[in-house]
Protein backbone atom coordinates (compact mmCIF):
# COMPACT_ATOMS: atom_id res chain seq x y z
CA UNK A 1 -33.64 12.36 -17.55
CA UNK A 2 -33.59 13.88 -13.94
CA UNK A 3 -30.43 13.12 -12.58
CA UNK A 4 -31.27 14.71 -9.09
CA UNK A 5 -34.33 11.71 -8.66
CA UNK A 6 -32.84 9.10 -11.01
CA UNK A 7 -36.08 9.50 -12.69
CA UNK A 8 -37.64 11.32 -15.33
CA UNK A 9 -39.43 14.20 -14.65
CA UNK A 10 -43.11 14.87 -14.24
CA UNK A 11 -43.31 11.16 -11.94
CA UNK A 12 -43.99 12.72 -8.47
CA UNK A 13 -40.85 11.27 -7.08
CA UNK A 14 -39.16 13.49 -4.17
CA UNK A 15 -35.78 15.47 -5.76
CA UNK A 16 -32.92 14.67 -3.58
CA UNK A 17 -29.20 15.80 -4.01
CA UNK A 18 -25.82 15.09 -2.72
CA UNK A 19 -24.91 15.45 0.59
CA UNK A 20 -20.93 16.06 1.10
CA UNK A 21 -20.33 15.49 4.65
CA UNK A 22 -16.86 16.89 5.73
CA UNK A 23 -15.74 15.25 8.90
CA UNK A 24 -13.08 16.38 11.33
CA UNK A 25 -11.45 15.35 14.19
CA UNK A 26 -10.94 17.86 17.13
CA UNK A 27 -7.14 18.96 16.76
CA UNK A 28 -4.44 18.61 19.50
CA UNK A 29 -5.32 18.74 22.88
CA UNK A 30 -3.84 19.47 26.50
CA UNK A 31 -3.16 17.22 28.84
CA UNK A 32 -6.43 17.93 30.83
CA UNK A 33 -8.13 18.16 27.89
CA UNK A 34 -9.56 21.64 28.77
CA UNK A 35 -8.96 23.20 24.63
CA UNK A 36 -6.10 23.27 22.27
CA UNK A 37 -2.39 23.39 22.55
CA UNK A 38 -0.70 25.29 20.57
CA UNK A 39 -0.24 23.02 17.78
CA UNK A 40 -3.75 22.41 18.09
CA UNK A 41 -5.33 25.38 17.33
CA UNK A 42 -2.47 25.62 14.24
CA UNK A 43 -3.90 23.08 12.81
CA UNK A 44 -7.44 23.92 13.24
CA UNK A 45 -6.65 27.26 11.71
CA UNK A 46 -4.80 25.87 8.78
CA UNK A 47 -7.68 23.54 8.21
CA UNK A 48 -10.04 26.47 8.12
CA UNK A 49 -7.99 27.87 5.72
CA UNK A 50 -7.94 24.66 3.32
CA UNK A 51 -11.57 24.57 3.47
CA UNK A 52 -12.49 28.31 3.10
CA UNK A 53 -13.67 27.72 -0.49
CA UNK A 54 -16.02 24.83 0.22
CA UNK A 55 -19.57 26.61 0.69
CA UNK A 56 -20.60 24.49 3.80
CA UNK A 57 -24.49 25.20 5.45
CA UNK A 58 -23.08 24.64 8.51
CA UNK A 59 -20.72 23.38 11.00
CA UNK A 60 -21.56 21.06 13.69
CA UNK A 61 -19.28 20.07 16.82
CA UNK A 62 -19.32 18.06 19.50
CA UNK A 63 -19.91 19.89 23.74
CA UNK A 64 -16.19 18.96 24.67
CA UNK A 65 -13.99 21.60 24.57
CA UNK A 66 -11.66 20.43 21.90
CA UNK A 67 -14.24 20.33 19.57
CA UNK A 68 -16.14 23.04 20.07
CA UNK A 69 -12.72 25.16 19.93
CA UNK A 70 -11.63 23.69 16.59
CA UNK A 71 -14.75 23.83 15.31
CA UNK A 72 -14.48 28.01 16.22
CA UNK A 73 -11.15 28.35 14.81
CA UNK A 74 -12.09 26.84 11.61
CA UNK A 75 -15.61 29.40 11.34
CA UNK A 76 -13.46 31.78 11.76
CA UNK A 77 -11.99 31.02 8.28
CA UNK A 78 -15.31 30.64 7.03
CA UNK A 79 -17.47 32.95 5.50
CA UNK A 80 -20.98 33.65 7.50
CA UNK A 81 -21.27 29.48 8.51
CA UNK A 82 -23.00 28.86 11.10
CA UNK A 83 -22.08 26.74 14.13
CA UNK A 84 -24.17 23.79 15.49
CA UNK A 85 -22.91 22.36 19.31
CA UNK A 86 -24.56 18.64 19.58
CA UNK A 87 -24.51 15.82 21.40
CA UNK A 88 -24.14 13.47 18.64
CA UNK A 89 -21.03 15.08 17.53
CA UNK A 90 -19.63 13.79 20.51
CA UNK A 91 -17.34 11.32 22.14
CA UNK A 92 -18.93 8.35 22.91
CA UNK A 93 -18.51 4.51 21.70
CA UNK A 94 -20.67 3.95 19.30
CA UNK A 95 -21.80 0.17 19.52
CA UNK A 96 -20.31 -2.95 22.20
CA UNK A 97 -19.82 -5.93 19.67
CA UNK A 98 -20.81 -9.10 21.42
CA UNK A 99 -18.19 -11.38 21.76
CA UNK A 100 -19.86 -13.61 18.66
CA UNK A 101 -19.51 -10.21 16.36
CA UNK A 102 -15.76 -10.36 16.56
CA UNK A 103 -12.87 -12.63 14.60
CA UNK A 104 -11.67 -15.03 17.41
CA UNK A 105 -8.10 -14.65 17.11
CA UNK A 106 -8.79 -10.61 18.78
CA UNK A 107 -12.02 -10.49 20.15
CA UNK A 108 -10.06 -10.59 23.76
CA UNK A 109 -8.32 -7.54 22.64
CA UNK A 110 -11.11 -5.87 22.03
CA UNK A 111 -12.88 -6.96 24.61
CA UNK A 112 -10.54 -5.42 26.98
CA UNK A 113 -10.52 -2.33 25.28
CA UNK A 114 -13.91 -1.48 25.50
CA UNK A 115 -14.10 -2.15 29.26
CA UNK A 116 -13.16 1.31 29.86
CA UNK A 117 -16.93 2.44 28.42
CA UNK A 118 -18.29 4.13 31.45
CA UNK A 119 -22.07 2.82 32.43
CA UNK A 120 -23.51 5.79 30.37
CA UNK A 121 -21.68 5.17 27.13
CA UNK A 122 -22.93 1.61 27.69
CA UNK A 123 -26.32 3.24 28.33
CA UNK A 124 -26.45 6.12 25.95
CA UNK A 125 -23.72 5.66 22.83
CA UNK A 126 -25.47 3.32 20.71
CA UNK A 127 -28.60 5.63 20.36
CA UNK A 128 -26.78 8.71 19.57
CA UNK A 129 -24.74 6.53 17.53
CA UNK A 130 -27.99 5.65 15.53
CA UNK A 131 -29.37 9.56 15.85
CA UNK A 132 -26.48 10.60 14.58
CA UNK A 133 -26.60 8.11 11.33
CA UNK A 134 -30.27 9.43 10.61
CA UNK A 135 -29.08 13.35 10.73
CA UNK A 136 -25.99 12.91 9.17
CA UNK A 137 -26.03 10.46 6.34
CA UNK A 138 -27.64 10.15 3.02
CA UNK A 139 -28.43 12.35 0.38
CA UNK A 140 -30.55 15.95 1.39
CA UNK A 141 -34.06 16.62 0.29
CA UNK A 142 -34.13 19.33 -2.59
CA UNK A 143 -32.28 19.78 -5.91
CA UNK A 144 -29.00 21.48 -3.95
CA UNK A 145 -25.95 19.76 -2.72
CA UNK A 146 -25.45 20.66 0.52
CA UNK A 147 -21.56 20.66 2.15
CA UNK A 148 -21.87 19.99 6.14
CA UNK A 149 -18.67 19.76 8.51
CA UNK A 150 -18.76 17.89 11.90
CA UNK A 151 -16.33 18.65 13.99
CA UNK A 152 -16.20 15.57 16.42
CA UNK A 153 -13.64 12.69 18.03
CA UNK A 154 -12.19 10.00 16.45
CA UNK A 155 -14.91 6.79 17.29
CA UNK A 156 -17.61 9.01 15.42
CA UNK A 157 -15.73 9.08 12.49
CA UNK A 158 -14.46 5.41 12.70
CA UNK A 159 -18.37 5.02 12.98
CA UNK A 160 -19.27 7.06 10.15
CA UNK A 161 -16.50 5.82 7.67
CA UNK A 162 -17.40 1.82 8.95
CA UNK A 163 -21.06 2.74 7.93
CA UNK A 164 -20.29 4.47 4.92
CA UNK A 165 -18.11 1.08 3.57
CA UNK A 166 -20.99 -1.49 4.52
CA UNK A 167 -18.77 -3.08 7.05
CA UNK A 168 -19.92 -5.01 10.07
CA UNK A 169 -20.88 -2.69 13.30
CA UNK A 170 -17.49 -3.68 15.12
CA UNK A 171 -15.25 -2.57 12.75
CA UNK A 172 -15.47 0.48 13.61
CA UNK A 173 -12.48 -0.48 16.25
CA UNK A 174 -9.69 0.15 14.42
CA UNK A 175 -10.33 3.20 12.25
CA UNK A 176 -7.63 5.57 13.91
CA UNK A 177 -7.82 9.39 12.88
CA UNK A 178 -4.84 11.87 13.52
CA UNK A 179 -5.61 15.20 14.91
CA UNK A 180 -7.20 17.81 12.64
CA UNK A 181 -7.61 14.91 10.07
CA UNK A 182 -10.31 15.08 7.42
CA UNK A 183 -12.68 12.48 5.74
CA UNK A 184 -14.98 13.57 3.00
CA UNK A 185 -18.03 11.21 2.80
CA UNK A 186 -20.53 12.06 -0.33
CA UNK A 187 -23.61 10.44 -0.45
CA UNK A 188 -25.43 10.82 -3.71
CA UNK A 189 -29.07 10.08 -4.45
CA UNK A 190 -30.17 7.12 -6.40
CA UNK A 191 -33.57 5.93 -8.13
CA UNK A 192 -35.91 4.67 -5.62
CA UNK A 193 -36.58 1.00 -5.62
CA UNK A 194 -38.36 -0.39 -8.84
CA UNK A 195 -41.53 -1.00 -6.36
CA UNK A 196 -42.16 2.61 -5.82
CA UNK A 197 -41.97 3.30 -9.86
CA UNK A 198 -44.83 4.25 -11.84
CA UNK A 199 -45.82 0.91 -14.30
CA UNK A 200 -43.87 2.35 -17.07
CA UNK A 201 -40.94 2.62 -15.24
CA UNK A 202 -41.44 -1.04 -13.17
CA UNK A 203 -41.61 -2.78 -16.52
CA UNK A 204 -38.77 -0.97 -18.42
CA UNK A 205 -36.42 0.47 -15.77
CA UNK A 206 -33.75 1.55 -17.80
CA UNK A 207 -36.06 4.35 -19.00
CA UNK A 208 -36.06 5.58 -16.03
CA UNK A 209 -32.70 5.32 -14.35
CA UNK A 210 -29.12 4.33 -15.09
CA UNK A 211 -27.35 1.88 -13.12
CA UNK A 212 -26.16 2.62 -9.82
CA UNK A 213 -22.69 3.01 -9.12
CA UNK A 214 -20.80 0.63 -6.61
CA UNK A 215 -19.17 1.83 -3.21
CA UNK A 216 -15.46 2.81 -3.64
CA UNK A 217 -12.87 4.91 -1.72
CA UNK A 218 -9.55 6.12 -2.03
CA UNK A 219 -6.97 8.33 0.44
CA UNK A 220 -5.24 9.85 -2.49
CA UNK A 221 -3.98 13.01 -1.17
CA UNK A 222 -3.28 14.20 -4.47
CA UNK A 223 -7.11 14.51 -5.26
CA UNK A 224 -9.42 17.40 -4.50
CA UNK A 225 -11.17 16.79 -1.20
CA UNK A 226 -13.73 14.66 -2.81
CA UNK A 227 -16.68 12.94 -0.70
CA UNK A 228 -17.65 9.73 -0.20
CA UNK A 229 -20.64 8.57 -2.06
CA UNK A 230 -23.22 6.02 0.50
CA UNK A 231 -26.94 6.90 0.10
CA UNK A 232 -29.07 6.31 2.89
CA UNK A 233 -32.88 6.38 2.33
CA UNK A 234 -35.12 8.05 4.35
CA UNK A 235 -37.13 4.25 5.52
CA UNK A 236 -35.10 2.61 7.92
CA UNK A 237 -33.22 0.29 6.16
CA UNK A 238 -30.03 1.16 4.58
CA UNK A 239 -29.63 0.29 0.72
CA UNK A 240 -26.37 -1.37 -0.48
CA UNK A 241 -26.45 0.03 -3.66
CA UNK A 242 -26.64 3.48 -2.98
CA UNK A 243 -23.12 4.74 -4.42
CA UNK A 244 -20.50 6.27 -1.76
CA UNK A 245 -17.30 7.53 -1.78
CA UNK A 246 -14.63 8.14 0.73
CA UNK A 247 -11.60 10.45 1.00
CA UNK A 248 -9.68 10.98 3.96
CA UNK A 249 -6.30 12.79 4.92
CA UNK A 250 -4.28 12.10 8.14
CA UNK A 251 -5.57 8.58 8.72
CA UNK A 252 -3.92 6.38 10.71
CA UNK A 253 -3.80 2.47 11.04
CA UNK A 254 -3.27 1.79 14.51
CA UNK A 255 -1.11 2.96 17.28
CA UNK A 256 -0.69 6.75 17.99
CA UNK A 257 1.33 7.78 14.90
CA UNK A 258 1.11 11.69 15.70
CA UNK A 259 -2.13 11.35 17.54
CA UNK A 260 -3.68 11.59 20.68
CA UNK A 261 -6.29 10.06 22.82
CA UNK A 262 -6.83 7.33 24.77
CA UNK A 263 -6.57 4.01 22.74
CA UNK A 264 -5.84 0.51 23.26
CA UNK A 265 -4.39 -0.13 19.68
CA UNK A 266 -7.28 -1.10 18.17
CA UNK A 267 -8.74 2.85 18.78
CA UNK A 268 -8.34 5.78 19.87
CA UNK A 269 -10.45 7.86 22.37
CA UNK A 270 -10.18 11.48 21.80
């Protein structure tokens, strides 16, 4: 059995493997946000240092200044990785829930929290949203895992982690991330749909791949920093059964708890 295709071998189907994507939000900033305080490059240094093992391909930050200087600090603990400054590492909102999307008892609250999005967010965060979905998720092409970090603010990762736990678009209000926290996403590969399958493999399946695993997650500190396990395939549709796992250290659940950035309780710019 080829566990990188879900497969067996010799059946022409594309080798993927797991993608563990390490994502970080920008530690503390100053009041003008123009870099890190003190604290804040501490903690992007420490973090550095907690992930100096992990052989990452690369690092990739958002063009703001907090995130392009923790994402420096935290190289700098790194061995030879190199860094990656894009746009859809950046702070943006992600996706404007209609009104309908929401639960009724708090869609005002929301509501009112998102009329800060300037006219470009409005314009422009939804596509990079979706841009940064298709380069960032899934499982890689090839037989190697591949460890990426993305060094970015805390609606991307809300976005990310809502993705990566099938939940509706809006939800990713709410999903509050403490400076210099980290949430490990790993998205392994998975058979390909029983219509793509030689006749063999259409009529007897299990010969050709186990079952896939269900989503699950867990923010036990106590566990390596493991990865969260959604597959995305390469077509445009996502796949619910692709099987993802989430870690995450220094998450919060609403309010500012130790963080910073602009939020309305229900999440936090920044």
């Amino acid at each position: 059995m080829d566990m990188i295709t879900g497969g067996p071998k010799g059946l022409g189907m594309p080798a993927t493997a797991t993608r563990y994507l390490h994502l970080i939000r920008h530690g503390e900033a100053t009041p003008d946000e123009s870099g890190l305080t003190e604290n804040g490059r501490r903690q992007a240094t420490l973090l550095g240092r907690r992930l100096r093992d992990i052989p990452f391909a690369a690092v990739h930050h958002g063009p703001l200044p907090r995130a392009e200087e923790t994402a420096r600090l935290i190289a700098d603990e790194l061995e030879d990785v190199p860094l990656h400054r894009s746009p859809l590492a950046g702070d943006y909102v992600p996706h404007l829930p209609r009104r309908d999307e929401l639960p009724p008892d708090s869609a005002n609250f929301f509501l009112r929290f998102l009329e800060g999005a300037s006219d470009e967010e409005r314009e422009h965060g939804p596509a990079l949203a979706r841009r940064a979905l298709d380069r960032f998720t899934g499982p890689v092409d090839g037989e190697e895992d591949r460890h990426e970090l993305v060094v970015t603010h805390n609606f991307l990762v809300a976005w990310l982690v809502r993705d990566a736990m099938y939940a509706p678009k809006w939800r990713w209000l709410g999903l509050n991330h403490a400076n210099a926290a980290l949430t490990v996403i790993r998205y392994a590969p998975t058979a390909p749909p029983p219509s793509s399958w030689p006749t063999t493999c259409a009529t007897s399946p299990r010969t050709c791949a186990g079952p896939a695993s269900r989503p699950n997650s867990t923010s036990d500190p106590a566990a390596s920093p493991g990865p969260t396990s959604p597959e995305r395939p390469h077509a445009a549709a996502r796949d619910e059964t692709v099987p993802r796992e989430i870690r995450a250290w220094g998450r919060n659940t609403g309010g500012r708890h130790g963080s910073q950035g602009r939020q309305g309780g229900c999440g936090k710019r920044g």
